[in-house]
N, C-alpha and C. Protein backbone atom coordinates (compact mmCIF):
# COMPACT_ATOMS: atom_id res chain seq x y z
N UNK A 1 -25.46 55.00 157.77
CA UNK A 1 -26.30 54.16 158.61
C UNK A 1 -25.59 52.83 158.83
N UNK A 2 -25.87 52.13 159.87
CA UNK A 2 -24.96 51.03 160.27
C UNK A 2 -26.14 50.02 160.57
N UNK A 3 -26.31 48.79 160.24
CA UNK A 3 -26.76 47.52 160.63
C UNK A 3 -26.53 47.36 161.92
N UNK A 4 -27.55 47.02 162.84
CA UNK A 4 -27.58 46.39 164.62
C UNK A 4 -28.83 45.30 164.70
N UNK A 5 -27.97 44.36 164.60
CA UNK A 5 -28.98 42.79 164.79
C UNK A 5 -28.84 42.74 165.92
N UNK A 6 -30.18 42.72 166.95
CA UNK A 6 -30.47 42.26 168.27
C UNK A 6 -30.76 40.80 168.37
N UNK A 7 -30.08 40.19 169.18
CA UNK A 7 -30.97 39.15 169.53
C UNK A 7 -31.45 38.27 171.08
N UNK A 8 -32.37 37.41 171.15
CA UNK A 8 -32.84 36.69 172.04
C UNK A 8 -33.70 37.82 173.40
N UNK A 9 -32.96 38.38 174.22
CA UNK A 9 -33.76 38.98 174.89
C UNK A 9 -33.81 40.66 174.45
N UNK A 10 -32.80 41.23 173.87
CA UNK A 10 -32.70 42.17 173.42
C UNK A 10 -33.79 42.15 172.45
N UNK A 11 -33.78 41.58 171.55
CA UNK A 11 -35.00 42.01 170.19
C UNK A 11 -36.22 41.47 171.05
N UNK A 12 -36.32 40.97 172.20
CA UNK A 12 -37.63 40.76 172.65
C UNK A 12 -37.80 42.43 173.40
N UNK A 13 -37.03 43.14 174.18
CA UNK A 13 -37.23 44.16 174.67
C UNK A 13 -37.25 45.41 173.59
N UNK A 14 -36.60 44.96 172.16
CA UNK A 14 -37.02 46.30 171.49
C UNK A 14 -38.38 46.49 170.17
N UNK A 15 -38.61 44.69 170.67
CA UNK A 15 -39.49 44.26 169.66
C UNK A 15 -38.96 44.37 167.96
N UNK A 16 -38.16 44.11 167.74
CA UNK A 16 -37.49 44.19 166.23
C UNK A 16 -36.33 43.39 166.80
N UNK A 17 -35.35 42.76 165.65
CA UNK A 17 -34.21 41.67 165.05
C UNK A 17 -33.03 42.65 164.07
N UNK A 18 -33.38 43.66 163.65
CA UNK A 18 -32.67 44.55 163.20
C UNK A 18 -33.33 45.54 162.84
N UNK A 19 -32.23 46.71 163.02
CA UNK A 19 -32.38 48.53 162.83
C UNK A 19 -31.39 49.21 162.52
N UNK A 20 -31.69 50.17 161.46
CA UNK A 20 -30.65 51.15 161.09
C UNK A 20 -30.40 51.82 162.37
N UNK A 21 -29.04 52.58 162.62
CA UNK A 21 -28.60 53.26 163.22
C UNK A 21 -27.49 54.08 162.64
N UNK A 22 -27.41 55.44 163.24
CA UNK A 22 -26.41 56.54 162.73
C UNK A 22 -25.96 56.60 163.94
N UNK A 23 -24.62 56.13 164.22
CA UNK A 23 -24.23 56.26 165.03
C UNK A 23 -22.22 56.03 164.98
N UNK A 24 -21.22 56.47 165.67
CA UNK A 24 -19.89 56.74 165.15
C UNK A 24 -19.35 55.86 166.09
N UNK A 25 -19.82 55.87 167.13
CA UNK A 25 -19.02 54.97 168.43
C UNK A 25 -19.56 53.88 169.45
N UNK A 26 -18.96 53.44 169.93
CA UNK A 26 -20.25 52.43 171.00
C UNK A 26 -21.08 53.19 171.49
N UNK A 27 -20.20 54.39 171.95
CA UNK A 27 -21.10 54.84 173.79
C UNK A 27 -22.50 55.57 172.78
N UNK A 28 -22.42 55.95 171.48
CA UNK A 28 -22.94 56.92 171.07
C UNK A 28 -24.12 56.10 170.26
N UNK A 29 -24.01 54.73 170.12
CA UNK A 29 -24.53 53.29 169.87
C UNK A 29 -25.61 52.85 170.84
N UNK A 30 -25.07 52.87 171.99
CA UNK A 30 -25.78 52.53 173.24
C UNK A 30 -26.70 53.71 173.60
N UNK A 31 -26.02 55.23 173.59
CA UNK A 31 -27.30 55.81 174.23
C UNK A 31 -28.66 55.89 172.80
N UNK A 32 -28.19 55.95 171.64
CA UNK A 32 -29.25 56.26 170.62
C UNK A 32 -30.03 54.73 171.37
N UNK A 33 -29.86 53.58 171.78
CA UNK A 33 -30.53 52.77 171.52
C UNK A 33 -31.31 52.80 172.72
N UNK A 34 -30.88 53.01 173.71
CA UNK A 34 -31.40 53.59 175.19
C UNK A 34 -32.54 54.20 174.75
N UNK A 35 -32.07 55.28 174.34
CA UNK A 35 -33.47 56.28 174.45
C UNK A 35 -34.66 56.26 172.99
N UNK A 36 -34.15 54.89 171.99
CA UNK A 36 -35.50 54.70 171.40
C UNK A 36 -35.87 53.82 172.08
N UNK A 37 -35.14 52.30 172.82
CA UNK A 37 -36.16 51.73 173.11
C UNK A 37 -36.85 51.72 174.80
N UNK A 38 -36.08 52.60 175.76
CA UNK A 38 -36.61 52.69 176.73
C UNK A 38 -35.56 51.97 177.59
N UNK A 39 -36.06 52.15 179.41
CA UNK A 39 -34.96 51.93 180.53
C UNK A 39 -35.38 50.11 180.62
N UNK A 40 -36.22 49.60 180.20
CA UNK A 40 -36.31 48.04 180.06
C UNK A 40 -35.10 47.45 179.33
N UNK A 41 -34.91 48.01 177.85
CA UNK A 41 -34.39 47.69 177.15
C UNK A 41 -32.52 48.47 177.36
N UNK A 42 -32.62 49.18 177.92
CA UNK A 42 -31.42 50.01 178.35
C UNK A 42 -30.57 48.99 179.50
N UNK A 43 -31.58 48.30 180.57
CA UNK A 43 -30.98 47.56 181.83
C UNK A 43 -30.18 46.67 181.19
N UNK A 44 -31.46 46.21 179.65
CA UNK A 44 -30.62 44.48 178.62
C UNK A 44 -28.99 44.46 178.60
N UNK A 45 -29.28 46.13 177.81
CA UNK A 45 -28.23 46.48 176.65
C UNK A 45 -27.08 45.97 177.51
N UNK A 46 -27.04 46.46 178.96
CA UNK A 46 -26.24 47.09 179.79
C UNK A 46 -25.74 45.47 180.33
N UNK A 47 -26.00 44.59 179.96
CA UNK A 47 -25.21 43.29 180.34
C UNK A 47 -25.05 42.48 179.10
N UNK A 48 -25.27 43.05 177.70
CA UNK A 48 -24.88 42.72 176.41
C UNK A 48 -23.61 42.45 175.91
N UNK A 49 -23.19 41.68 174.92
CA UNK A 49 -22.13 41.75 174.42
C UNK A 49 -22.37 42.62 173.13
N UNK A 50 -21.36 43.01 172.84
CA UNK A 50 -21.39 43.83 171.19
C UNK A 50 -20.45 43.28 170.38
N UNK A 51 -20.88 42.57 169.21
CA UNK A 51 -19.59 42.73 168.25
C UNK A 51 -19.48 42.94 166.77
N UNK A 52 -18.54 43.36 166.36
CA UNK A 52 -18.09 44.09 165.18
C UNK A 52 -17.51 43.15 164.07
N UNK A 53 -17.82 42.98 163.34
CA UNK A 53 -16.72 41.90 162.61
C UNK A 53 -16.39 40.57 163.56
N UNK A 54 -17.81 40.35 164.21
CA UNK A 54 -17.49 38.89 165.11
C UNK A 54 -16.55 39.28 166.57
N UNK A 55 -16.12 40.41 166.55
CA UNK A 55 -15.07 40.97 167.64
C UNK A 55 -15.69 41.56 168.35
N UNK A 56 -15.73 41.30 169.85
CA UNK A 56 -16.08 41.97 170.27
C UNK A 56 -15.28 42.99 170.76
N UNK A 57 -16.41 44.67 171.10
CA UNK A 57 -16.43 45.71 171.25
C UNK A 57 -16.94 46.46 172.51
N UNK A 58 -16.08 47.25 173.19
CA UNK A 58 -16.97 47.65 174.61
C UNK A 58 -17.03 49.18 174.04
N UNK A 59 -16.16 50.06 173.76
CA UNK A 59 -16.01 51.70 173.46
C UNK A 59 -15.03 52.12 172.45
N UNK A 60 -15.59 52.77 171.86
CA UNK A 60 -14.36 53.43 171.04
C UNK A 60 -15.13 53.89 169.77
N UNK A 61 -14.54 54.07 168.79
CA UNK A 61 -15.09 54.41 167.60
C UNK A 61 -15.70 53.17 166.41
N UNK A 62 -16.38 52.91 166.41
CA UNK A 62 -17.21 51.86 165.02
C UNK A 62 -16.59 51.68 163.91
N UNK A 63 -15.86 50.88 163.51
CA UNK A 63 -15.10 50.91 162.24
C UNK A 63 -16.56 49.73 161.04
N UNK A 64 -16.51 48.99 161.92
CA UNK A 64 -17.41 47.84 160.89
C UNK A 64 -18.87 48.53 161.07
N UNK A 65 -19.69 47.88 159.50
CA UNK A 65 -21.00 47.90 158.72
C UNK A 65 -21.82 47.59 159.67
N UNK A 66 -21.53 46.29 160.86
CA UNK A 66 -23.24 45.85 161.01
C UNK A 66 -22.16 45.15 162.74
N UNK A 67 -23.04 45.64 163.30
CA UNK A 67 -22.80 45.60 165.17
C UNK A 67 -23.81 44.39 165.71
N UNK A 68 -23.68 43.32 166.14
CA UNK A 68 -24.67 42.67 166.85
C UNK A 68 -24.70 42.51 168.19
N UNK A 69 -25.79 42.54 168.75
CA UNK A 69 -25.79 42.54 170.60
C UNK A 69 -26.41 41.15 170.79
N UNK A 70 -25.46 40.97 171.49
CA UNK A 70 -25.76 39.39 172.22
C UNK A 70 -26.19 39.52 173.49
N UNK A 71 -27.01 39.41 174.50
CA UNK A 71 -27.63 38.89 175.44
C UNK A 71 -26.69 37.82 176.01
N UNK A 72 -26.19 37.94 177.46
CA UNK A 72 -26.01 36.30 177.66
C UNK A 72 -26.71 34.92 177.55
N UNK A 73 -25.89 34.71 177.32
CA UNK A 73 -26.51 32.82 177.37
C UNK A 73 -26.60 31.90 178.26
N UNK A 74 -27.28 31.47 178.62
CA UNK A 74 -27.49 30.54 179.31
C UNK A 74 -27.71 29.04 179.13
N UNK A 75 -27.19 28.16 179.61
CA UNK A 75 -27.35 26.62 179.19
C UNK A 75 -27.45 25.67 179.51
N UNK A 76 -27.13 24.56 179.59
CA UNK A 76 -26.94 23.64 180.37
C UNK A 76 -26.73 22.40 179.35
C-alpha cells in the first residue's frame, strides 16, 4: 500500500487529505483514483502535479512510499 496526500482542491473533490492506495505506476495511480472518486475529481487530477520524494512524476513505475498531488496554485 502506498501513502497519497491530496491537497487544496483535490482533497476538496475526494473529500479526504490522505488514502491508501495499491498501486505500481502513475497511470495505474491515476486511474484507481479516477474511478473511486469520480469524473469531478478525475478533470482535478488531470491538471495536478504528482510528486515522489518531493520529485515530481508524470508516468512510469512508483519507486517512493507516499505520492502527493498538488493542484495548481494560484497567487498573487
Amino acid at each position: 500500500m502506498r501513502e497519497v496526500r491530496l491537497f487544496a482542491a483535490a482533497a476538496d473533490a475526494a473529500g479526504v487529505e490522505s488514502i491508501e492506495v495499491e498501486a505500481d505506476s502513475v497511470e495505474g495511480l491515476r486511474e484507481h483514483l479516477a474511478m473511486r472518486f469520480g469524473p469531478e475529481f478525475e478533470r482535478i487530477l488531470a491538471q495536478c502535479s504528482l510528486l515522489a520524494d518531493g520529485k515530481k512524476i508524470s508516468s512510469g513505475p512508483l519507486t517512493a512510499g507516499r505520492v502527493d498531488i498538488l493542484p495548481p496554485f494560484a497567487g498573487g
